[in-house]
N, C-alpha and C. Protein backbone atom coordinates (compact mmCIF):
# COMPACT_ATOMS: atom_id res chain seq x y z
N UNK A 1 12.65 40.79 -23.96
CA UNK A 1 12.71 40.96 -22.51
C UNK A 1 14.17 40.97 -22.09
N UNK A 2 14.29 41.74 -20.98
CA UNK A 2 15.67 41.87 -21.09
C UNK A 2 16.20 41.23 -19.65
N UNK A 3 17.65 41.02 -19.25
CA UNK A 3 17.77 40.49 -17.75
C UNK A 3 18.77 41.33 -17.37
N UNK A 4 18.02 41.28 -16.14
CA UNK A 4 19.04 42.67 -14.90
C UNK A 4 19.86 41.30 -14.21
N UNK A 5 20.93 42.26 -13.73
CA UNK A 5 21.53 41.83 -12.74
C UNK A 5 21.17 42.80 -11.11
N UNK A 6 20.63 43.64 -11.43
CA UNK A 6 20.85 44.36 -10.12
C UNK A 6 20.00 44.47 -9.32
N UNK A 7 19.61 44.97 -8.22
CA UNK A 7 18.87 44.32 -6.93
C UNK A 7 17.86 45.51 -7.30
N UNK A 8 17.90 46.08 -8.32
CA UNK A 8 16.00 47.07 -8.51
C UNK A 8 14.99 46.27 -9.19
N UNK A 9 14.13 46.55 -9.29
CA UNK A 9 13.09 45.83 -9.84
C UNK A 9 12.75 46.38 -11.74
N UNK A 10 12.85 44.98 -12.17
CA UNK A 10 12.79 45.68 -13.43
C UNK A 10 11.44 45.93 -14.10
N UNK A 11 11.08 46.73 -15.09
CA UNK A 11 10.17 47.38 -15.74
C UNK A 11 9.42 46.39 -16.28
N UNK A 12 8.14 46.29 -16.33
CA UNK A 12 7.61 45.24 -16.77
C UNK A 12 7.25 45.68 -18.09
N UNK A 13 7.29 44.41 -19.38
CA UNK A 13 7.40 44.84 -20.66
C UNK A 13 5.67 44.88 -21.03
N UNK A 14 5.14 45.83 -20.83
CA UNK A 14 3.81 46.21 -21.44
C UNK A 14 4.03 45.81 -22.63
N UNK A 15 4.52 45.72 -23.61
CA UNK A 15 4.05 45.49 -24.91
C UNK A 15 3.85 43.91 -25.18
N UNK A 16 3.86 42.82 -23.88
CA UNK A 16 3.51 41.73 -24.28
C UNK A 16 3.88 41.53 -22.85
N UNK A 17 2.08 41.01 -22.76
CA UNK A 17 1.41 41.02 -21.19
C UNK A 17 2.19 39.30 -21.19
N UNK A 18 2.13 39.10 -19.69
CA UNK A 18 2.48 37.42 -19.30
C UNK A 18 0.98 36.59 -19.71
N UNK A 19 0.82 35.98 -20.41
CA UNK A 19 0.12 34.87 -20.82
C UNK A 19 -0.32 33.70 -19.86
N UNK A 20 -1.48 33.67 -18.82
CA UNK A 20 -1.89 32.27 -17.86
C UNK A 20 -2.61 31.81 -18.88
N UNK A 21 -2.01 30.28 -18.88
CA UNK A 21 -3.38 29.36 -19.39
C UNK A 21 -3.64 28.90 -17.88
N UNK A 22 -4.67 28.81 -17.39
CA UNK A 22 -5.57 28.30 -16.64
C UNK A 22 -6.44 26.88 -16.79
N UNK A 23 -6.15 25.80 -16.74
CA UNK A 23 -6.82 24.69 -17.06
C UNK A 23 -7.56 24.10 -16.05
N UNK A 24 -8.74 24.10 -16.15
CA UNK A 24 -9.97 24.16 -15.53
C UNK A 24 -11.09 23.36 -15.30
N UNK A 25 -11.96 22.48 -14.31
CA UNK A 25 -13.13 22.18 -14.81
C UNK A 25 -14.08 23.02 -14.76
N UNK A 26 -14.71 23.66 -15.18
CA UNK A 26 -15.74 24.17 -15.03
C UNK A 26 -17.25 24.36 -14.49
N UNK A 27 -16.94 22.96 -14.05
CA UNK A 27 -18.09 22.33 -13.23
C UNK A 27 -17.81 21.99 -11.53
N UNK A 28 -16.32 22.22 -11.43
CA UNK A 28 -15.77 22.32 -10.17
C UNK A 28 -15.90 23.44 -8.64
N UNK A 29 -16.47 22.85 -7.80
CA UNK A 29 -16.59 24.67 -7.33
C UNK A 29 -15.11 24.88 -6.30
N UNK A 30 -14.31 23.85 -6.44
CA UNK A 30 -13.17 24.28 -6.00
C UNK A 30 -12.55 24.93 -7.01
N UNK A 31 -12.53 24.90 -8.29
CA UNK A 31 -11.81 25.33 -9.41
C UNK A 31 -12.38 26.48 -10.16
N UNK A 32 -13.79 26.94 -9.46
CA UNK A 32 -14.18 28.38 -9.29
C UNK A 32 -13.36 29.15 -8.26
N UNK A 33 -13.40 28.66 -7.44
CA UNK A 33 -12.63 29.58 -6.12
C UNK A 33 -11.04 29.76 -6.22
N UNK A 34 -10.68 28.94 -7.21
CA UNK A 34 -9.05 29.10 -7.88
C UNK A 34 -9.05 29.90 -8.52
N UNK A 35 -10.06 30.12 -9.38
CA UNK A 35 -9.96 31.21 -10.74
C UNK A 35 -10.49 32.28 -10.39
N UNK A 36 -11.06 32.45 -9.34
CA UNK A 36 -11.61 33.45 -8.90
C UNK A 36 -10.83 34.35 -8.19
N UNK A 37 -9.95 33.25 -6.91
CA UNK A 37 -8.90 34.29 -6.17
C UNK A 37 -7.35 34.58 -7.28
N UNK A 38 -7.39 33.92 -8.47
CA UNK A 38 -6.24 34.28 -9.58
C UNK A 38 -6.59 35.32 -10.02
N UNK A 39 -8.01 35.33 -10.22
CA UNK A 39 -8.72 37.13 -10.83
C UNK A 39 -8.26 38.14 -9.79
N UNK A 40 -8.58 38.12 -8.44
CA UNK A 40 -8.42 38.84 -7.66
C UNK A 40 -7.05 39.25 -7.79
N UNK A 41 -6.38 38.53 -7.06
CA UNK A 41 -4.75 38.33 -6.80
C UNK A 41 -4.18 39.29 -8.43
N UNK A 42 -4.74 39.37 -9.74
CA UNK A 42 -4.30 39.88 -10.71
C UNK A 42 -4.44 41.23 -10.69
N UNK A 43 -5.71 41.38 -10.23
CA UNK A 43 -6.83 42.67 -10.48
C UNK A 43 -6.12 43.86 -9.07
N UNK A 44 -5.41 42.92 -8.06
CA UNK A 44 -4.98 43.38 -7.36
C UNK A 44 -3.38 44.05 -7.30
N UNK A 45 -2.96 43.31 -7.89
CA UNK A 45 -1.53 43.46 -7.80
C UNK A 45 -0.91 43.71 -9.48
N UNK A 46 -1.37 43.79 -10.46
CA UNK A 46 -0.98 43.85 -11.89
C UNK A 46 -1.70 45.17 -12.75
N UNK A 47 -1.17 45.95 -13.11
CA UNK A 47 -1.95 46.83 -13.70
C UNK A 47 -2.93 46.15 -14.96
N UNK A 48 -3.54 46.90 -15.40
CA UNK A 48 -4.72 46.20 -16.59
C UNK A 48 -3.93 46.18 -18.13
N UNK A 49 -3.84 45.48 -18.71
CA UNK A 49 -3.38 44.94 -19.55
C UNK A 49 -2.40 44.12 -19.56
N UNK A 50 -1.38 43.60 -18.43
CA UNK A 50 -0.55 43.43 -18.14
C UNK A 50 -0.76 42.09 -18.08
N UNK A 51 -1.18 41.28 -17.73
CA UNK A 51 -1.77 39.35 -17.97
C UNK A 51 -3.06 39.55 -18.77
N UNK A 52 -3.14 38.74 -19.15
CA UNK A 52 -3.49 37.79 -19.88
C UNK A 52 -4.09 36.41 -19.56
N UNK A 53 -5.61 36.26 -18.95
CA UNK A 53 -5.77 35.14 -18.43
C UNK A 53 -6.45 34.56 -19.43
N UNK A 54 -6.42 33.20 -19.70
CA UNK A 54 -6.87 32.60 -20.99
C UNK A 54 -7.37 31.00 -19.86
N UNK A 55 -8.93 31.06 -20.13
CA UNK A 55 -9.09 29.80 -19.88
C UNK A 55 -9.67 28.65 -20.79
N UNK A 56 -8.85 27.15 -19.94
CA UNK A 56 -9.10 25.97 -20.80
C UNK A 56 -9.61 24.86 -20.19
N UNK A 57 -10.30 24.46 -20.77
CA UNK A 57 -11.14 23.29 -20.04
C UNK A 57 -11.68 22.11 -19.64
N UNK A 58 -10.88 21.38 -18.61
CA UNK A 58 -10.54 20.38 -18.22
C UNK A 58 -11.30 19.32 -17.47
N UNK A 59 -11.79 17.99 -17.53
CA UNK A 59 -12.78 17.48 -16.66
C UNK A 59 -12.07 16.56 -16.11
N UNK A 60 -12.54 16.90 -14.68
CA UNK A 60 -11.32 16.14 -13.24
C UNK A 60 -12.34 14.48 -13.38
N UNK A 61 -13.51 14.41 -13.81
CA UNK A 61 -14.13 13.15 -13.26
C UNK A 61 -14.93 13.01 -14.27
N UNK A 62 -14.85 11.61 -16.10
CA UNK A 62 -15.58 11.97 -16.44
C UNK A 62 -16.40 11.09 -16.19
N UNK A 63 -16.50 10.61 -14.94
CA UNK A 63 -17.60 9.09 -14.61
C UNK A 63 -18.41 9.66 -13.71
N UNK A 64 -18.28 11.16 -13.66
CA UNK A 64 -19.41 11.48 -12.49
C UNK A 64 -20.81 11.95 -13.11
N UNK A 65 -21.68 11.56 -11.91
CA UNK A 65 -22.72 11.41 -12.24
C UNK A 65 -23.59 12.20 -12.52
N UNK A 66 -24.86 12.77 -13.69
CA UNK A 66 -25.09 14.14 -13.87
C UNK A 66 -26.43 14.50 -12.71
N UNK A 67 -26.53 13.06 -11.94
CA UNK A 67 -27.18 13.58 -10.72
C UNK A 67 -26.78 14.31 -9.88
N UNK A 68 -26.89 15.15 -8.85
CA UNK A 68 -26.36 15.75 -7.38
C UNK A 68 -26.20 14.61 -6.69
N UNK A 69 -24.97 14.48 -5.76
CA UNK A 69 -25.22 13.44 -4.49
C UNK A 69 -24.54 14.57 -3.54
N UNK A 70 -24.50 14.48 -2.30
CA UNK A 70 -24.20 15.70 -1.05
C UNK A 70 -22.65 15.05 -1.07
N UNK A 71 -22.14 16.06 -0.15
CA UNK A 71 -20.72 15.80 0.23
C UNK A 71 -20.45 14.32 1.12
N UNK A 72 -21.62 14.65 1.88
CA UNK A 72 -21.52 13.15 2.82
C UNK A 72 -21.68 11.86 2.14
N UNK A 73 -22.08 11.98 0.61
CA UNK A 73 -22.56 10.48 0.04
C UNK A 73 -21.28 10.45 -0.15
N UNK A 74 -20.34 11.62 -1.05
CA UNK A 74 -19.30 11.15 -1.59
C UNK A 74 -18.31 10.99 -1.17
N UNK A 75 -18.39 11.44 0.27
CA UNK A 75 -16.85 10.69 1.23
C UNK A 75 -17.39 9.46 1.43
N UNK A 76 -18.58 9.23 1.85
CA UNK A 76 -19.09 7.95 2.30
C UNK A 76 -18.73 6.49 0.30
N UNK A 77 -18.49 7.35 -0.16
CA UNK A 77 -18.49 6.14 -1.40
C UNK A 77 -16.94 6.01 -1.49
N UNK A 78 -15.84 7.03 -1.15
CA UNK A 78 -14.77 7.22 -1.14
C UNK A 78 -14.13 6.42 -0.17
N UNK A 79 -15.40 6.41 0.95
CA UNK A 79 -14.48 5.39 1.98
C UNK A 79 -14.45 4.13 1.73
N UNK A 80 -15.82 4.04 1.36
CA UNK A 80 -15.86 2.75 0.76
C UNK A 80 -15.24 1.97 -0.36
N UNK A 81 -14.45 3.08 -1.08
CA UNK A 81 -13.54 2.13 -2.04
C UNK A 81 -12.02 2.77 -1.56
N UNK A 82 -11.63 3.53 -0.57
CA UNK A 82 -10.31 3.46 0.21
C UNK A 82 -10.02 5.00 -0.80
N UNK A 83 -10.66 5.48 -1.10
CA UNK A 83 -10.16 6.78 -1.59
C UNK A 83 -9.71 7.67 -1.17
N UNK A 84 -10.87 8.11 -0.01
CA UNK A 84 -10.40 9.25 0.82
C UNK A 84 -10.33 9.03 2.68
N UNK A 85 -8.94 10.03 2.66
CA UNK A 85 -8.27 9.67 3.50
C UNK A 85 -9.19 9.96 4.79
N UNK A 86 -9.70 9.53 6.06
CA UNK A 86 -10.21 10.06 7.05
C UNK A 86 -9.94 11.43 7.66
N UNK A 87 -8.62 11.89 7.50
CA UNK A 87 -8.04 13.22 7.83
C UNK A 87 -8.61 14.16 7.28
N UNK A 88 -9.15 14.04 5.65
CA UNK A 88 -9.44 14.45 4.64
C UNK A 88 -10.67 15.15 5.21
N UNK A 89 -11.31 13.98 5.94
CA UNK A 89 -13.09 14.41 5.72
C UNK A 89 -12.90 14.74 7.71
N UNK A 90 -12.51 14.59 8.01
CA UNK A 90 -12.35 15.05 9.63
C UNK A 90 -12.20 16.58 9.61
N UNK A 91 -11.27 17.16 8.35
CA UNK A 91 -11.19 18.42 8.56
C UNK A 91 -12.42 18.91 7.87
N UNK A 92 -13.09 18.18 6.94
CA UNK A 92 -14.03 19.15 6.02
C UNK A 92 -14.77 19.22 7.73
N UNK A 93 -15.33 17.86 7.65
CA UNK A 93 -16.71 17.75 8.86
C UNK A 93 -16.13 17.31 10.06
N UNK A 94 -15.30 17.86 11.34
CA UNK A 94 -15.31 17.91 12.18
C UNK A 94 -16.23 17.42 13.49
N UNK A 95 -17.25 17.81 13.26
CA UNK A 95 -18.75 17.23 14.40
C UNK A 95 -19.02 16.34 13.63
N UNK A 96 -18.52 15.22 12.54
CA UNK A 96 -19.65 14.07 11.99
C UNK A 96 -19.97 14.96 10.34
N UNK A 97 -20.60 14.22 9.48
CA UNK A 97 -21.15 14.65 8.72
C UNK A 97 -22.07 15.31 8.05
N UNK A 98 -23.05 15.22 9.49
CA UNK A 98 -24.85 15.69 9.30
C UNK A 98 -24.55 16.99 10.05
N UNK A 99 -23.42 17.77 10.04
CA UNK A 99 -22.86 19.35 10.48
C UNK A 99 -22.73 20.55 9.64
């Protein structure tokens, strides 16, 4: 790869695309909507072959539970041990929780 000094834009080296590792939970649906708008954002702006997305896979919580609980249990357990911030859940749920 080579380095410019000058104010054009330089040629991107096709013969060895940029490499994302992506580290991930997979069970996250915020960390779907990351990898999802990184697909986009690629698919959009990078010709095809040019990255390289490689994903790896990461678990944010491994004490969580393989039951469902709703969003409202888990701010409500968060508050209760000082986790999450009130600002936090004011912006998710605005009108209260049952919204």
């Amino acid at each position: 790869m080579s380095t410019s000094t000058s104010s054009e834009p330089s040629t991107p080296d096709t013969d060895h695309p940029l490499i994302i590792e992506l580290w991930t939970d997979l069970g996250c649906p915020w960390c779907y909507i990351g990898k999802h708008r990184l697909e986009q954002a690629i698919a959009a702006a990078v010709p095809v072959g040019q990255v390289q997305l490689t994903l790896r896979s990461f678990e944010l919580d491994p004490d969580m539970s393989a039951t469902a609980v709703s969003i409202p249990e888990v701010f409500d357990e968060m508050d209760r041990v000082g986790g999450l911030p009130c600002l936090v859940q004011d912006a998710v749920f605005p009108h209260g929780p049952s919204q």
